[in-house]
Protein backbone atom coordinates (compact mmCIF):
# COMPACT_ATOMS: atom_id res chain seq x y z
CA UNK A 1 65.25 89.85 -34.02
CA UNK A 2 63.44 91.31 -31.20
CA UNK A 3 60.14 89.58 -29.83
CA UNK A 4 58.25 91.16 -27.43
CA UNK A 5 54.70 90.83 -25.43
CA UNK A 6 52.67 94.04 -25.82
CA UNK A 7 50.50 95.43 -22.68
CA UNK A 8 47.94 94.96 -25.47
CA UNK A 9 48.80 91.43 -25.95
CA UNK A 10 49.81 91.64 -29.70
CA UNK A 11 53.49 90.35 -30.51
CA UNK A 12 55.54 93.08 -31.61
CA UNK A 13 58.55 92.23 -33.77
CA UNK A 14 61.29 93.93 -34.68
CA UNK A 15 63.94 92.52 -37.11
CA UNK A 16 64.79 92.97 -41.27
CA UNK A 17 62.14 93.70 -43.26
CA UNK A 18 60.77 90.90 -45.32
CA UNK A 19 61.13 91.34 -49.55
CA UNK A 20 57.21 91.06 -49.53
CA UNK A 21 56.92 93.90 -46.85
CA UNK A 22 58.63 96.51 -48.91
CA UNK A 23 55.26 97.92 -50.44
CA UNK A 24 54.11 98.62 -46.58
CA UNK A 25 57.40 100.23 -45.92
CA UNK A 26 57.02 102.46 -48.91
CA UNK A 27 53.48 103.83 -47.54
CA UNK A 28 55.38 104.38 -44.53
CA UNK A 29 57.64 106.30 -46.29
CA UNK A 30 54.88 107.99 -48.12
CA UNK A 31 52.81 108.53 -45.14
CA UNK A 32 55.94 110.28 -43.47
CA UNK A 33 56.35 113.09 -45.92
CA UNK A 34 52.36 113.34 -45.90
CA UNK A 35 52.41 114.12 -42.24
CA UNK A 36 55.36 116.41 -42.39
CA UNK A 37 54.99 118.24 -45.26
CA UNK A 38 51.21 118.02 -46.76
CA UNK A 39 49.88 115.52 -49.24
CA UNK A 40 52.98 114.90 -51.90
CA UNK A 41 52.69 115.66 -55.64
CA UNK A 42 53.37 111.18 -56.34
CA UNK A 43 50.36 109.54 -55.52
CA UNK A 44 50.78 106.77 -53.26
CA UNK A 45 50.01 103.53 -56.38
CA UNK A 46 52.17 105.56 -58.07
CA UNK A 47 55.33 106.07 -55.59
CA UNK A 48 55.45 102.59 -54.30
CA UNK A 49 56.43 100.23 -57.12
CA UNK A 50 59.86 102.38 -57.68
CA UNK A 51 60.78 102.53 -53.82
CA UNK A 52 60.29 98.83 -53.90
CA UNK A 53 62.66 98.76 -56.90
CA UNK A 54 64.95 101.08 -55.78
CA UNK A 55 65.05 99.00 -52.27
CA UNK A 56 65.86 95.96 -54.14
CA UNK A 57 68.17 97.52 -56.17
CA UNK A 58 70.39 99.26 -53.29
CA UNK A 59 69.98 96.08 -50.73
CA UNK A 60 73.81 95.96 -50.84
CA UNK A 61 73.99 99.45 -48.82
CA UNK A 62 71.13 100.12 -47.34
CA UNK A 63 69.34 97.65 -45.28
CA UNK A 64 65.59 98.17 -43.60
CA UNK A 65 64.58 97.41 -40.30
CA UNK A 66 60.85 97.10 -39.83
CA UNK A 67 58.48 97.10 -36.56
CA UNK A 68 55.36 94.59 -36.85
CA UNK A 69 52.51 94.09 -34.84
CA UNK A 70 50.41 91.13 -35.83
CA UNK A 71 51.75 91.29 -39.50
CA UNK A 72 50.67 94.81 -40.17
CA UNK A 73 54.15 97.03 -40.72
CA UNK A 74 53.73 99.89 -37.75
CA UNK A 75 57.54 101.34 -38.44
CA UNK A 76 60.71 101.40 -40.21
CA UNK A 77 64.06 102.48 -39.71
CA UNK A 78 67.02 102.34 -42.22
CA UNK A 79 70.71 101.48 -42.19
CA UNK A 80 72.94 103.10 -44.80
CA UNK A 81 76.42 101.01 -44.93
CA UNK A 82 79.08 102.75 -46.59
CA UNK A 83 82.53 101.50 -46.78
CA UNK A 84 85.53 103.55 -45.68
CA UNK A 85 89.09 104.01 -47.10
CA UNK A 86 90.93 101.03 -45.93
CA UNK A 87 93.32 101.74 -42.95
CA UNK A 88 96.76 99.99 -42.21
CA UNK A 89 95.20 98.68 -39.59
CA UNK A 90 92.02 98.01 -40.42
CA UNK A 91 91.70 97.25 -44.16
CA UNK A 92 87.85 96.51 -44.17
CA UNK A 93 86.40 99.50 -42.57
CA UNK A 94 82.42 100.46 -42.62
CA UNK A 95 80.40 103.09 -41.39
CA UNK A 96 76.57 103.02 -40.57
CA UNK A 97 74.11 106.41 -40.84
CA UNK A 98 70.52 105.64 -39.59
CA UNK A 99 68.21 107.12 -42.13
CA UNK A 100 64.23 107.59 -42.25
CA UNK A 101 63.19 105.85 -39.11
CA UNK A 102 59.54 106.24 -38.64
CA UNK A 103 56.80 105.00 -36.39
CA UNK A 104 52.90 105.45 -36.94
CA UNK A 105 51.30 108.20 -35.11
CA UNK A 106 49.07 105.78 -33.27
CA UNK A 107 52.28 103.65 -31.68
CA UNK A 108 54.26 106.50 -30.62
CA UNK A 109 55.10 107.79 -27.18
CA UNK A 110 55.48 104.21 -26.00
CA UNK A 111 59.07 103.28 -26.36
CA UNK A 112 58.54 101.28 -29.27
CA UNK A 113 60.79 103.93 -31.02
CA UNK A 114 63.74 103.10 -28.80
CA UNK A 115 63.35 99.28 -29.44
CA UNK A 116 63.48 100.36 -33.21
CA UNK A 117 66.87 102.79 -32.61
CA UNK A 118 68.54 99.56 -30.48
CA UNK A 119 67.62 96.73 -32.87
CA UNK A 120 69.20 98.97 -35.56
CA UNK A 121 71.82 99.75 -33.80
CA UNK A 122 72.82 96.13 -32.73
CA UNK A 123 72.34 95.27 -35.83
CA UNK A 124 75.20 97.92 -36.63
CA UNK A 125 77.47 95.94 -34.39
CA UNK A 126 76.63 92.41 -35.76
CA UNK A 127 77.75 94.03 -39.26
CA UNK A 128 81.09 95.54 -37.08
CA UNK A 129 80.67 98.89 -38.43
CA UNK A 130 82.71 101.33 -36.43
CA UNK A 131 80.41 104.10 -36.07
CA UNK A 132 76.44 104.69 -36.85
CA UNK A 133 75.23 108.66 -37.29
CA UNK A 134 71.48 109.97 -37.56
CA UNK A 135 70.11 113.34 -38.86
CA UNK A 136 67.23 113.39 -36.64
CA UNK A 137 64.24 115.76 -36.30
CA UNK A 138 64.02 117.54 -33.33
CA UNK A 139 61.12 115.56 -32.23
CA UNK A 140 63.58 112.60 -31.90
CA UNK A 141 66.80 113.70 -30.54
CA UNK A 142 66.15 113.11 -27.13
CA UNK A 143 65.51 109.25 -28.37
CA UNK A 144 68.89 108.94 -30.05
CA UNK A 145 70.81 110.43 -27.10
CA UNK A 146 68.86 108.18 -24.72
CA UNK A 147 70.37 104.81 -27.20
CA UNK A 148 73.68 106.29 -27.09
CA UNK A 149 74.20 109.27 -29.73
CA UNK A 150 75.83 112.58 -29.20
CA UNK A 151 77.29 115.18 -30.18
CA UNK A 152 80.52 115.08 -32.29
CA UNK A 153 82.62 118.25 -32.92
CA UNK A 154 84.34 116.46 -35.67
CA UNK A 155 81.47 114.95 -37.26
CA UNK A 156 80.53 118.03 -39.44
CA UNK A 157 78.53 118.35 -42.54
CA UNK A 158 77.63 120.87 -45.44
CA UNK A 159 74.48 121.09 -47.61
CA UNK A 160 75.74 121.38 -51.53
CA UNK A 161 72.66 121.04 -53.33
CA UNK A 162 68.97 120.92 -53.20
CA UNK A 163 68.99 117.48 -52.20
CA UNK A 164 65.95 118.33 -48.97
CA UNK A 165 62.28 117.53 -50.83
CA UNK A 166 59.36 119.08 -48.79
């Protein structure tokens, strides 16, 4: 968990989200693909109660990092775990992909972003997963390189389906 003293003197936490903060993160979530993409087809009352199910439901791989300020959810951030084919010398072998980090308009610009990316990604190496990777928006790749990502040659990937909603 990361506690810090904001020039505004709120606390700002960062750390796991809380079961009973899962309907904030789901109008973050909501929110997100308002501002991106226009007002979506689900109604807000009517998308939240299955992304809190479905967040309960896949706890085991994907685990949410929230950003608070003064108990009012300001941003999320993601971390898919996925196990990997056991290696002779590693038999217990995880991977980590950063998914749907978000921040409210009104906090951004301010570095809280980067707080998010590191307490995400130090959670990462508490869990000893060998490697964490992001699709980011262009907006935010200039955050992930400054925490550390890059650029992988072999890291390669293929769209199959029609998977991207917007």
């Amino acid at each position: 968990m990361i506690l810090r003293q904001d020039s505004a003197v709120d606390d700002i936490v960062c750390r796991p989200a809380q079961p009973h903060e899962l309907a904030a993160v789901a109008e973050l979530r909501w929110r997100w693909v308002q501002e991106l993409y226009g007002t979506p087809d689900t109604m807000l009352d009517d998308f939240v109660p299955p992304f809190v199910a479905w967040a309960r439901e896949a706890e085991p791989s994907h685990q949410c990092m929230v950003m608070v300020r003064d108990d009012v959810v300001i941003g999320m951030a993601w971390l898919a775990i996925t196990q990997r084919v056991p290696h002779p010398r590693a038999f217990e072998r995880m991977s980590g992909d950063v998914q749907c980090t978000y921040l409210v308009p009104d906090e951004r610009d301010r570095g809280l972003g980067g707080e998010l990316i590191e307490a995400v990604l130090a959670w990462a190496r508490d869990l000893g997963l060998e490697r964490v990777t992001v699709h980011s928006s262009d907006r935010a790749v200039s955050a992930y390189s400054r925490h550390g990502f890059g650029v992988s040659p072999r890291l390669l990937q293929v769209e199959v389906g029609q998977g991207r909603a917007g």
